[in-house]
C-alpha atoms as a PDB file:
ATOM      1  CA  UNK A   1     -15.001  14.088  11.610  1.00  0.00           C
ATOM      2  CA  UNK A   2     -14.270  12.272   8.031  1.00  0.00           C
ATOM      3  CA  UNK A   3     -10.396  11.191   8.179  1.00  0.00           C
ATOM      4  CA  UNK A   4      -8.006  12.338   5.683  1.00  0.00           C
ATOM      5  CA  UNK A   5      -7.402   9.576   3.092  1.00  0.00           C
ATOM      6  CA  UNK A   6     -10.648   7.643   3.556  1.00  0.00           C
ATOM      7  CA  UNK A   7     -13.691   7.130   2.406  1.00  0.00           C
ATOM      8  CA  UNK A   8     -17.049   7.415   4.943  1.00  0.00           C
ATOM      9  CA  UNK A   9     -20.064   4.829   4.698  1.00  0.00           C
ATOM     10  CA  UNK A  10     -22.907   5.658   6.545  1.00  0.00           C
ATOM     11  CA  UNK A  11     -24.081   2.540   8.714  1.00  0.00           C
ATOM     12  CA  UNK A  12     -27.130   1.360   9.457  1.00  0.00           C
ATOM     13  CA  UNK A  13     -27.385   3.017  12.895  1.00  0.00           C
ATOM     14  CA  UNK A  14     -25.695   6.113  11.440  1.00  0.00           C
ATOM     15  CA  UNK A  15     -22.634   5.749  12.769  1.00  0.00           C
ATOM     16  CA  UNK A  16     -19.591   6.221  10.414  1.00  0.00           C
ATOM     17  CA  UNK A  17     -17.529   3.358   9.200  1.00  0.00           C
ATOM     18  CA  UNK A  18     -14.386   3.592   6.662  1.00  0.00           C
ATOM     19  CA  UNK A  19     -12.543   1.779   4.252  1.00  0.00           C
ATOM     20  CA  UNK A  20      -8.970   2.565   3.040  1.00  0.00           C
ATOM     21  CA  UNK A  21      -8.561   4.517   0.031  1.00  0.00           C
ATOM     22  CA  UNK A  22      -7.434   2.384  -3.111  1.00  0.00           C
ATOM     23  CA  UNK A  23      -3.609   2.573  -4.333  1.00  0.00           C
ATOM     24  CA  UNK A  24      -3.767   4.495  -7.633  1.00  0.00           C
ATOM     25  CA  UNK A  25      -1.094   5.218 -10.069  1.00  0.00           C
ATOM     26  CA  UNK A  26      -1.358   7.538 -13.063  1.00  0.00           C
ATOM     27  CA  UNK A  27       1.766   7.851 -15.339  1.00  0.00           C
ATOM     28  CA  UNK A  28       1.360  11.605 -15.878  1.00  0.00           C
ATOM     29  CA  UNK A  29       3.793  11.247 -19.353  1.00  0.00           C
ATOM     30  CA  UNK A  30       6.579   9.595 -20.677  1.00  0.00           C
ATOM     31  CA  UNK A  31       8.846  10.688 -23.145  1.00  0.00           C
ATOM     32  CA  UNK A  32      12.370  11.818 -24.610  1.00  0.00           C
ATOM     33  CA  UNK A  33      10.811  15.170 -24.365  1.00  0.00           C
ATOM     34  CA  UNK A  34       9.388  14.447 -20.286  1.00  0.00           C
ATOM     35  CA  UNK A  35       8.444  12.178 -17.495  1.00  0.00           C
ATOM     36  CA  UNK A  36       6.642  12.266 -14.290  1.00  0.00           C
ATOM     37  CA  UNK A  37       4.288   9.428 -12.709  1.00  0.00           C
ATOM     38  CA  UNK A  38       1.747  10.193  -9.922  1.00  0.00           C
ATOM     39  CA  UNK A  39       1.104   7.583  -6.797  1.00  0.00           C
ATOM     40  CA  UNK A  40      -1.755   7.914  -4.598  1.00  0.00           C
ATOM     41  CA  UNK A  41      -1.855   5.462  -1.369  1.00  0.00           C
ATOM     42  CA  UNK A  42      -3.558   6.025   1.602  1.00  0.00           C
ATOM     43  CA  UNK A  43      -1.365   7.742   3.347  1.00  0.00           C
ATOM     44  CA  UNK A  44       1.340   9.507   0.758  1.00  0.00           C
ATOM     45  CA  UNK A  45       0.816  11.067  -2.573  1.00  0.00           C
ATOM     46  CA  UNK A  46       4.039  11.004  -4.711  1.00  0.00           C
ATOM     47  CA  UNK A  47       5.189  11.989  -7.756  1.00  0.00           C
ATOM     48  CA  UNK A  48       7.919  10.035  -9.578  1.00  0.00           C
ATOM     49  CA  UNK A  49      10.485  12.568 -11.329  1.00  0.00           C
ATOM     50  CA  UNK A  50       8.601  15.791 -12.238  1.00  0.00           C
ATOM     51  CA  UNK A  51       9.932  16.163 -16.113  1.00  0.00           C
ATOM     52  CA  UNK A  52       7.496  18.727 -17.228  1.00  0.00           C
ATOM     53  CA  UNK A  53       7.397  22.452 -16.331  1.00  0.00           C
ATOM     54  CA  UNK A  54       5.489  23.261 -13.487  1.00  0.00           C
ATOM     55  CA  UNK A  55       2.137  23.963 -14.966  1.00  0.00           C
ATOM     56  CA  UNK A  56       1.899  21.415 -17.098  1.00  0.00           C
ATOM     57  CA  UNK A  57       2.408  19.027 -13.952  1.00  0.00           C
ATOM     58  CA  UNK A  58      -0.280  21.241 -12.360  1.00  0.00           C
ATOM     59  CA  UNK A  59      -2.767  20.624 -15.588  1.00  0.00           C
ATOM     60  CA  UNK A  60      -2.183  16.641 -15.599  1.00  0.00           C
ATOM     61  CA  UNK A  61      -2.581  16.106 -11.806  1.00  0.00           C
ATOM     62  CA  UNK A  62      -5.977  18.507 -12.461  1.00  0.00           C
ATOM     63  CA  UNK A  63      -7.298  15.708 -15.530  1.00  0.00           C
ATOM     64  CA  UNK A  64      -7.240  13.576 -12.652  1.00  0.00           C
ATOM     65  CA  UNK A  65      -8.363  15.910  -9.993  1.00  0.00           C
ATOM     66  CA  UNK A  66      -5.744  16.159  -8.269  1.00  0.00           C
ATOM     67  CA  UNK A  67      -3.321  19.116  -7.163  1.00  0.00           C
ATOM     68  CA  UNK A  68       0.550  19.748  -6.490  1.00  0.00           C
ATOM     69  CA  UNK A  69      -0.296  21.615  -3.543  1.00  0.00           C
ATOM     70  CA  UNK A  70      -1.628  17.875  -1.863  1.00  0.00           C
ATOM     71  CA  UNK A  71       1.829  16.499  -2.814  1.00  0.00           C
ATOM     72  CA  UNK A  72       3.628  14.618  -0.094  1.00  0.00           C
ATOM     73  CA  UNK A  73       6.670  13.851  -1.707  1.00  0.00           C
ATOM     74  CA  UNK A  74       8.836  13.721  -4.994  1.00  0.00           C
ATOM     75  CA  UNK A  75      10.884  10.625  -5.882  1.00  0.00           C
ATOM     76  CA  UNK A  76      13.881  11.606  -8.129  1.00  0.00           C
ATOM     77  CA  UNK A  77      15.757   9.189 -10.187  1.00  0.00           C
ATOM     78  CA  UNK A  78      18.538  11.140 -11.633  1.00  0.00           C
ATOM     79  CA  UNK A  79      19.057  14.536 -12.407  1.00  0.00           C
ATOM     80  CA  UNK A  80      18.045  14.890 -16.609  1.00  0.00           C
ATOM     81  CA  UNK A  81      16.119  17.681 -17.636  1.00  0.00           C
ATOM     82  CA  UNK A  82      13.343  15.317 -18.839  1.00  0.00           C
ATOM     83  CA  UNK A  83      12.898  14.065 -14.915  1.00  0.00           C
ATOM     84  CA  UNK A  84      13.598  17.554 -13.436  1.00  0.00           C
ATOM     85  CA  UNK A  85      12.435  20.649 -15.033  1.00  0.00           C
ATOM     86  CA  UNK A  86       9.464  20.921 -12.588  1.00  0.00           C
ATOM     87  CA  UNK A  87      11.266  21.074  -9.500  1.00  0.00           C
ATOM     88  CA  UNK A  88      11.666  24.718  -9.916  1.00  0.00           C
ATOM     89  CA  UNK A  89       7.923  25.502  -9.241  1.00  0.00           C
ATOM     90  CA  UNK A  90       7.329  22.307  -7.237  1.00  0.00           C
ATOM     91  CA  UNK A  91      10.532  22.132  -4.896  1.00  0.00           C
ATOM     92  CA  UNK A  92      11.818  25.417  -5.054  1.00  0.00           C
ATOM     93  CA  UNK A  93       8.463  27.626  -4.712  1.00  0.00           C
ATOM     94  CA  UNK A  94       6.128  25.216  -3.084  1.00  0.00           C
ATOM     95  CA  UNK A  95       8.319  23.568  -1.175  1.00  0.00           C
ATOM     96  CA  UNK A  96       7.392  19.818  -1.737  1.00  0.00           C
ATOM     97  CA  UNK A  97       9.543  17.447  -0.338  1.00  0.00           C
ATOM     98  CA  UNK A  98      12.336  15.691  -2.456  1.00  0.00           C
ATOM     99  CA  UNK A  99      14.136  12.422  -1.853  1.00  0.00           C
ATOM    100  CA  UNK A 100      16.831  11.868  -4.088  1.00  0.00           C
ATOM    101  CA  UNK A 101      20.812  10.672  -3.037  1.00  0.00           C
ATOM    102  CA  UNK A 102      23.192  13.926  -2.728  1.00  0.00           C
ATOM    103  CA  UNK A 103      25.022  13.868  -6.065  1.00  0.00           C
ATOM    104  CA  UNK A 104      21.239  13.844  -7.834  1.00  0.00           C
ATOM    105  CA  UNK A 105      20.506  17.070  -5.913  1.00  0.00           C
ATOM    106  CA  UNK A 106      23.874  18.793  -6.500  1.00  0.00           C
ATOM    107  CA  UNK A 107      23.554  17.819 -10.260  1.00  0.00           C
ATOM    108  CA  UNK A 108      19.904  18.716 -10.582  1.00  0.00           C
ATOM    109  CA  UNK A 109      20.671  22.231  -8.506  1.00  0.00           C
ATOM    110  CA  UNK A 110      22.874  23.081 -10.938  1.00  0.00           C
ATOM    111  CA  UNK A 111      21.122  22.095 -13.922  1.00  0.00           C
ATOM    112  CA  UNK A 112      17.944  24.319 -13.001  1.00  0.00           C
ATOM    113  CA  UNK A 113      20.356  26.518 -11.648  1.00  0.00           C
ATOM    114  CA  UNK A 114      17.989  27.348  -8.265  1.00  0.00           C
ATOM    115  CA  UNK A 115      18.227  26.122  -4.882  1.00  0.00           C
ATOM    116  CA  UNK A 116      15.598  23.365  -3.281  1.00  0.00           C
ATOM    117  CA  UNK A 117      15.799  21.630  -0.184  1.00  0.00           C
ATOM    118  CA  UNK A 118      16.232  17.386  -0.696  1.00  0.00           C
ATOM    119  CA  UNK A 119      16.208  14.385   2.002  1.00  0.00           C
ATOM    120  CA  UNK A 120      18.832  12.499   0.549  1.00  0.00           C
ATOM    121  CA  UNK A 121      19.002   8.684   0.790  1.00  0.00           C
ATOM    122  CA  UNK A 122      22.513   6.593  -0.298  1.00  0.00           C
ATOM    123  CA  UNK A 123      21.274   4.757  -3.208  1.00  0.00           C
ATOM    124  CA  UNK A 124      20.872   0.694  -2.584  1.00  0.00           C
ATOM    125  CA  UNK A 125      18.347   2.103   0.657  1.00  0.00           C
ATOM    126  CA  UNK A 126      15.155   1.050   1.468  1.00  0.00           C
ATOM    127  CA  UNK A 127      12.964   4.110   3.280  1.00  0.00           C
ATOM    128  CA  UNK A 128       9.129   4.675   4.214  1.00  0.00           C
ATOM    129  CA  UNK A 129       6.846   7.371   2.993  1.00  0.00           C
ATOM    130  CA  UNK A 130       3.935   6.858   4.710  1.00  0.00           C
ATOM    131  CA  UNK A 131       2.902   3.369   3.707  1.00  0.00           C
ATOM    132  CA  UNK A 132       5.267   3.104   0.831  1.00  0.00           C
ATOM    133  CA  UNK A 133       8.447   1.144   1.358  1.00  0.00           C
ATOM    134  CA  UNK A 134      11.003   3.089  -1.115  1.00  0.00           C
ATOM    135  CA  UNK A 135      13.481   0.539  -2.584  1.00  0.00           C
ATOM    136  CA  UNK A 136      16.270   1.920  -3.914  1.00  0.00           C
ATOM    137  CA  UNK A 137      19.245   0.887  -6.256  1.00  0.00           C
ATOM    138  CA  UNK A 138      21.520   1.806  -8.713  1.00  0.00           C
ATOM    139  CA  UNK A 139      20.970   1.889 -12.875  1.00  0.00           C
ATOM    140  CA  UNK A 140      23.742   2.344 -15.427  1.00  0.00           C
ATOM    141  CA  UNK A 141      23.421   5.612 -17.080  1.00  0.00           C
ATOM    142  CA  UNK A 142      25.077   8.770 -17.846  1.00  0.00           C
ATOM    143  CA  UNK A 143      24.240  10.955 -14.667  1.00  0.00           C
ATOM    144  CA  UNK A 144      25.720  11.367 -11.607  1.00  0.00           C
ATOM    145  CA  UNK A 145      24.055   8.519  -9.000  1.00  0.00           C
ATOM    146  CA  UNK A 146      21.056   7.180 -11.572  1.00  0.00           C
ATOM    147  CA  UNK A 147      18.570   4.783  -9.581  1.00  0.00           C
ATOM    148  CA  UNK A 148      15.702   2.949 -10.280  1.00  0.00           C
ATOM    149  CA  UNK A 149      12.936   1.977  -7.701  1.00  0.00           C
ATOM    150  CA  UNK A 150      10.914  -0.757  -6.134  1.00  0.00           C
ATOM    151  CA  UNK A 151       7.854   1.087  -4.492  1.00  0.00           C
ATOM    152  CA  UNK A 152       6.190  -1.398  -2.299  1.00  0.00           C
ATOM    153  CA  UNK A 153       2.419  -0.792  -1.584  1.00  0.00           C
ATOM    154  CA  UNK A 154      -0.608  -2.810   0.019  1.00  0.00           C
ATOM    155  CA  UNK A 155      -2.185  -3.178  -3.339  1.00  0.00           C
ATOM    156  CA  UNK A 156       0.938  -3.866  -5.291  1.00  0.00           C
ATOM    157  CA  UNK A 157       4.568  -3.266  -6.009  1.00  0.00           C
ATOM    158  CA  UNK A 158       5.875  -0.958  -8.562  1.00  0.00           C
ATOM    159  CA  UNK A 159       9.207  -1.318 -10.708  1.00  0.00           C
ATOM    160  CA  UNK A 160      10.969   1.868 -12.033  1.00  0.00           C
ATOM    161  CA  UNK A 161      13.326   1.061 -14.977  1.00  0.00           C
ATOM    162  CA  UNK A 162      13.104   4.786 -17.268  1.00  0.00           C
ATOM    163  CA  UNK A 163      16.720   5.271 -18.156  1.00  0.00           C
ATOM    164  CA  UNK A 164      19.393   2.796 -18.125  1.00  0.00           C
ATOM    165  CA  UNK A 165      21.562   1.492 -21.038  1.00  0.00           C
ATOM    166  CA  UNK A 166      21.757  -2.152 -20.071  1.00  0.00           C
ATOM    167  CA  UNK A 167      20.328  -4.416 -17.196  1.00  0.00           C
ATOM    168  CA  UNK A 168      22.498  -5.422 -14.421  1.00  0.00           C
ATOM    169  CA  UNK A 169      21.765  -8.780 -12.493  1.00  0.00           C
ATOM    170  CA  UNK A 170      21.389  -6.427  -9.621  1.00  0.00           C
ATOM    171  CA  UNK A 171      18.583  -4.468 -11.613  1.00  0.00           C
ATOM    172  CA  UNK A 172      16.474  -7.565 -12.574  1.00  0.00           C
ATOM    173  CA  UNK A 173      16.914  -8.509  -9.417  1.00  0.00           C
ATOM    174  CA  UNK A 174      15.672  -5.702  -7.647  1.00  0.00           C
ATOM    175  CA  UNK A 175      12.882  -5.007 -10.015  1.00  0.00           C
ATOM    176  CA  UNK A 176      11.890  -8.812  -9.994  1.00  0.00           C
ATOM    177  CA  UNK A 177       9.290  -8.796  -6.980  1.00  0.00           C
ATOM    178  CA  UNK A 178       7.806  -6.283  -9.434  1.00  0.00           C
ATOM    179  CA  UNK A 179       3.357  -6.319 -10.566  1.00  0.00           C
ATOM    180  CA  UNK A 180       3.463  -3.204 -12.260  1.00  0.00           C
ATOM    181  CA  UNK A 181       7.066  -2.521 -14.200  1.00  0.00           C
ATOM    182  CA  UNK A 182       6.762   1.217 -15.761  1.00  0.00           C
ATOM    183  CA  UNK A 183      10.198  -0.179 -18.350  1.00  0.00           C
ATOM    184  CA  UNK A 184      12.356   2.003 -20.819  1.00  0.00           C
ATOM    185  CA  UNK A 185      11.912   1.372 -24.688  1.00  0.00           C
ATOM    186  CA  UNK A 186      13.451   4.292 -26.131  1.00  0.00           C
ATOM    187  CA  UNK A 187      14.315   3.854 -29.293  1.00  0.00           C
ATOM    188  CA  UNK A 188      14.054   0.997 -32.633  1.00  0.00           C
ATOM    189  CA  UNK A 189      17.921   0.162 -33.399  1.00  0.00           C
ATOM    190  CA  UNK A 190      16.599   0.537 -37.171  1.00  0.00           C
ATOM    191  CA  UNK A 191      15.541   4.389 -36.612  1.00  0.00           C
ATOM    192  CA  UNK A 192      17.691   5.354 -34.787  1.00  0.00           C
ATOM    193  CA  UNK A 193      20.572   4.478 -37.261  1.00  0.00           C
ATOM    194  CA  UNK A 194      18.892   6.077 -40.083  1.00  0.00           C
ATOM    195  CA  UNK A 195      18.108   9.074 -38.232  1.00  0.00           C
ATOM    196  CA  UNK A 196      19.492  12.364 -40.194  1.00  0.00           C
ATOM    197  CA  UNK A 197      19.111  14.784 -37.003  1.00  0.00           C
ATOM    198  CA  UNK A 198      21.228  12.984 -34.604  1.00  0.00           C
ATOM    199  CA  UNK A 199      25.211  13.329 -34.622  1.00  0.00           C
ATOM    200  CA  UNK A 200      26.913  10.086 -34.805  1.00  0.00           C
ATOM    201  CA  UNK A 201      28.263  10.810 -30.978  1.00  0.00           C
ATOM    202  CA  UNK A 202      24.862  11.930 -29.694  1.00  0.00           C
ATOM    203  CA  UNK A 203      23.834   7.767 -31.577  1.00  0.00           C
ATOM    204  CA  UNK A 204      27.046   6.571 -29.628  1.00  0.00           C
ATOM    205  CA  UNK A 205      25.832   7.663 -26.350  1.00  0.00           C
ATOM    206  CA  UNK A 206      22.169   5.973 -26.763  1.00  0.00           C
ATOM    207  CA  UNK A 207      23.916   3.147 -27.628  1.00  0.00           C
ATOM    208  CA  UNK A 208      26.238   2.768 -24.869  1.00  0.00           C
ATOM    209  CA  UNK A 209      26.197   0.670 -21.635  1.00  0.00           C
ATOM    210  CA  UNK A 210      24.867   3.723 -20.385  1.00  0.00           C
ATOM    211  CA  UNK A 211      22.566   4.708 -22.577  1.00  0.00           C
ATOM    212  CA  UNK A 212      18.965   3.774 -23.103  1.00  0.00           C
ATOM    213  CA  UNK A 213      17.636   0.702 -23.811  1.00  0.00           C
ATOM    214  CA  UNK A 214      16.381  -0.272 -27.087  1.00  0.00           C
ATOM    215  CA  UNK A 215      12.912  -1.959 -28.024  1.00  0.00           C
ATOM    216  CA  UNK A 216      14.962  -5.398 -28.317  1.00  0.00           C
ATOM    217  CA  UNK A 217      16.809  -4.521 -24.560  1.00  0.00           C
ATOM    218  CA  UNK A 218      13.268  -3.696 -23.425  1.00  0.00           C
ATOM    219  CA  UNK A 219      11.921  -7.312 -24.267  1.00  0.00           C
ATOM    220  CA  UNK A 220      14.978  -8.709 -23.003  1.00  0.00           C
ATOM    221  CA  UNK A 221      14.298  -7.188 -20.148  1.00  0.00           C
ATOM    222  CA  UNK A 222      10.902  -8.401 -19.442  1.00  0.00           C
ATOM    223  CA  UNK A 223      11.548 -11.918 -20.609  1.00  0.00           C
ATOM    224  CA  UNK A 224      14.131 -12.291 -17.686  1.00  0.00           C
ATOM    225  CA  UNK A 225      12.291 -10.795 -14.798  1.00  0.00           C
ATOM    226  CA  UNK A 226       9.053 -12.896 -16.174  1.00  0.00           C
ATOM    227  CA  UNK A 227       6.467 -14.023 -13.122  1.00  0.00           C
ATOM    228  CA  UNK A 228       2.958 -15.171 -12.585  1.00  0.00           C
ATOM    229  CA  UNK A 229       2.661 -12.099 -10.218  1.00  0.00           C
ATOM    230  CA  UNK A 230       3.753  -9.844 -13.116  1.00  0.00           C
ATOM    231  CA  UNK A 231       0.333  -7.978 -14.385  1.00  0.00           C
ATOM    232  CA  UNK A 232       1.579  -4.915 -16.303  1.00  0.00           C
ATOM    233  CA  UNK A 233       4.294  -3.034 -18.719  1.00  0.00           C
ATOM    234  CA  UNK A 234       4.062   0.488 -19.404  1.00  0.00           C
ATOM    235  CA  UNK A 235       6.668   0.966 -21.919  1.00  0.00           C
ATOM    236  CA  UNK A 236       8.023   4.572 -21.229  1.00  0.00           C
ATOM    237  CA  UNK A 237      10.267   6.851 -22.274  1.00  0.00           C
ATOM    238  CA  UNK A 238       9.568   6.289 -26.145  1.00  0.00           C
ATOM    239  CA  UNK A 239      11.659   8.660 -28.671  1.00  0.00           C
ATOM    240  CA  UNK A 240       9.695  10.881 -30.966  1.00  0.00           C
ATOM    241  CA  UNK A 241      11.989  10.294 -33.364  1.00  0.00           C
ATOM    242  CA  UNK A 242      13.424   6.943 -33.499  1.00  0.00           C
ATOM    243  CA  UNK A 243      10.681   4.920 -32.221  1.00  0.00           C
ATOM    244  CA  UNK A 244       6.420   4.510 -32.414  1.00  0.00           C
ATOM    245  CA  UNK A 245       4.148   3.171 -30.190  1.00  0.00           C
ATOM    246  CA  UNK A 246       3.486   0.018 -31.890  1.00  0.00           C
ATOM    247  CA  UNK A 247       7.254  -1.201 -32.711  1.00  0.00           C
ATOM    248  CA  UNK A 248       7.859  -1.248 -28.823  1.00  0.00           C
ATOM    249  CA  UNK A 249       4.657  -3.227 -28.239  1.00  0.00           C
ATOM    250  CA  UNK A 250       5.155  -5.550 -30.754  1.00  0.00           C
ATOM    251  CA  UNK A 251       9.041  -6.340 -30.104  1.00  0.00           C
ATOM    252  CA  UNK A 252       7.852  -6.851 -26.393  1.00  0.00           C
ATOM    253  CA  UNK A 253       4.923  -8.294 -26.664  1.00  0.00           C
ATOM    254  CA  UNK A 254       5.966 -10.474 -29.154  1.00  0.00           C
ATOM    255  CA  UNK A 255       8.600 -11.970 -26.806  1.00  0.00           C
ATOM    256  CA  UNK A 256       6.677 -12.860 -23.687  1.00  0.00           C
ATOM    257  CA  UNK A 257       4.019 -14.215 -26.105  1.00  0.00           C
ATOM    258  CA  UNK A 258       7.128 -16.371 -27.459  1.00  0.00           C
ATOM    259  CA  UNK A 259       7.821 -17.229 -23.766  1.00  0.00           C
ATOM    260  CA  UNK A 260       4.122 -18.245 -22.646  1.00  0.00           C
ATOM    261  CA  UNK A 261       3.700 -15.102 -20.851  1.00  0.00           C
ATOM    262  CA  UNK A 262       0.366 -14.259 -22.361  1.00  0.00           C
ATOM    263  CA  UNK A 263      -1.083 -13.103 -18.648  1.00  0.00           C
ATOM    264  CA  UNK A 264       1.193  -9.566 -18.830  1.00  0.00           C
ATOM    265  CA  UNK A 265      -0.771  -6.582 -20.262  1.00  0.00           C
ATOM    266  CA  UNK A 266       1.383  -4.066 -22.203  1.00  0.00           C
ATOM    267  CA  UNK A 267       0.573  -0.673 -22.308  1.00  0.00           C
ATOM    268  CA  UNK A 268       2.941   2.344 -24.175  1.00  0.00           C
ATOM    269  CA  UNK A 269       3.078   5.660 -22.873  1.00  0.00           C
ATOM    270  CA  UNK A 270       3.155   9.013 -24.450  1.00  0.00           C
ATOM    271  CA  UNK A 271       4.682  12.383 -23.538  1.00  0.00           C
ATOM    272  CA  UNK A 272       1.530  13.914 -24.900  1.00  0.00           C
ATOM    273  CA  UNK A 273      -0.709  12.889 -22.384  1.00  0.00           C
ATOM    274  CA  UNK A 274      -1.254  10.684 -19.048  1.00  0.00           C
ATOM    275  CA  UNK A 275      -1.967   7.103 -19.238  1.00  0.00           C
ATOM    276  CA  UNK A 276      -5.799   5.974 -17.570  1.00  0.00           C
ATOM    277  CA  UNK A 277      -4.938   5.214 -13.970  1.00  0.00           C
ATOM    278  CA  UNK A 278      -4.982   2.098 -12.508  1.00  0.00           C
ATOM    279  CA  UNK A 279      -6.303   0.767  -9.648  1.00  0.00           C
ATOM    280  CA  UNK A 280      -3.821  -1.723  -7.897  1.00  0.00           C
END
């Protein structure tokens, strides 16, 4: 009988052998307007905030043939529209797990105004899912109990940094041990100053200490938590308005390249569409 999460090789004498199933990791979209990740280990299959409406988490998970039913978890890291709208198809009528800390869930219940059960966690823990270690610990932002994450796997660790107005010595710490760093670069300070649609408060609040980080912030950012085991940036959470694709790259990549770190790949994201996965 083939074993759930692994692959069968017939052997010579036609007995069955297996090898573990890869770690893959998909960012499903990232975006003012919507994120949600997808990671695929041998033994768990998470999604990381679910920021789109139900079926369009359904569609991306099916571009990569892959379905919400199979879902053994969702990792929430605060309780913003943009990381939550999905949990009222996902949480509430399938019933997939949630891990978030208590004031996330209260928040994010009454945000989407429906009831879902959550496992809660006090932020600054470290939990398993399956054969993920879970790192938690807190971000500076405007929700209730924001975190970012340290997902440690056997082909890799992964750094969540999507909303956070400035970076704490505890964050860089945290996100540090870090080979794949999905990292906020929301906005260019230049746009987003001449931008006609936004209310100088709403332009206050990006600003702020908890806020979102800016292209510059974002490079910042990377330069400090710098390694030789560092492989990746996916630069997420980009604003439609106030930022493009290739201002964030070039205001990151510009820096490491200033710094010697010319063995980091940077990748941007897009709220459009998922990213290709990678294989870690």
């Amino acid at each position: 009988m083939r074993r759930e999460g692994a692959l069968s090789i017939e052997g010579y004498s036609g007995a069955t052998y297996y090898r573990a199933v890869s770690v893959q990791f998909t960012i499903l979209g990232s975006g003012s307007g919507g994120n949600c990740a997808y990671l695929e280990t041998p033994e768990a299959r998470l999604l990381i905030d679910a920021g789109f409406s139900g079926r369009q988490i359904r569609e991306r998970l099916a571009s990569i043939s892959r379905t919400p039913e199979r879902l053994t978890g969702i990792l929430l890291t605060h309780e913003h529209q943009d990381h939550t709208q999905g949990l009222t198809v996902l949480a509430a009528k399938l019933g997939i797990p949630v891990y978030c800390n208590r004031l996330t869930h209260e928040a994010t219940e009454r945000q989407l105004e429906a009831r879902f059960e959550a496992l809660h966690f006090v932020t600054g823990a470290t939990f398993e899912l399956g054969d993920v270690t879970v790192e938690t610990f807190s971000v500076p932002h405007d929700a209730q109990d924001p975190v970012g994450f340290l997902l440690r796997t056997r082909g890799g660790n992964i750094g969540f940094l999507t909303d956070l107005g400035h970076a704490t010595k505890l964050v860089l710490e945290r996100v540090r041990p870090a080979h794949l760093l999905v990292l906020e670069a929301n906005h260019d300070l230049k746009l987003l100053q001449d931008d006609l649609k936004r209310p100088w408060s709403t332009k206050q609040r990006i600003l702020s200490r908890h806020g979102h980080l800016s292209n510059d912030a974002a490079a910042s950012v990377a330069e400090q938590i710098i390694s030789g085991t560092l492989a990746r940036i996916y630069l997420g959470h980009l604003s439609r308005d106030c930022n493009r694709p290739e201002l964030a790259h070039a205001a990151v990549g510009n820096r490491l390249q200033r710094v010697g770190a010319t063995h980091v790949r940077i990748e941007s994201t897009s709220q459009d569409a998922p990213c290709a996965t990678v294989t870690l």
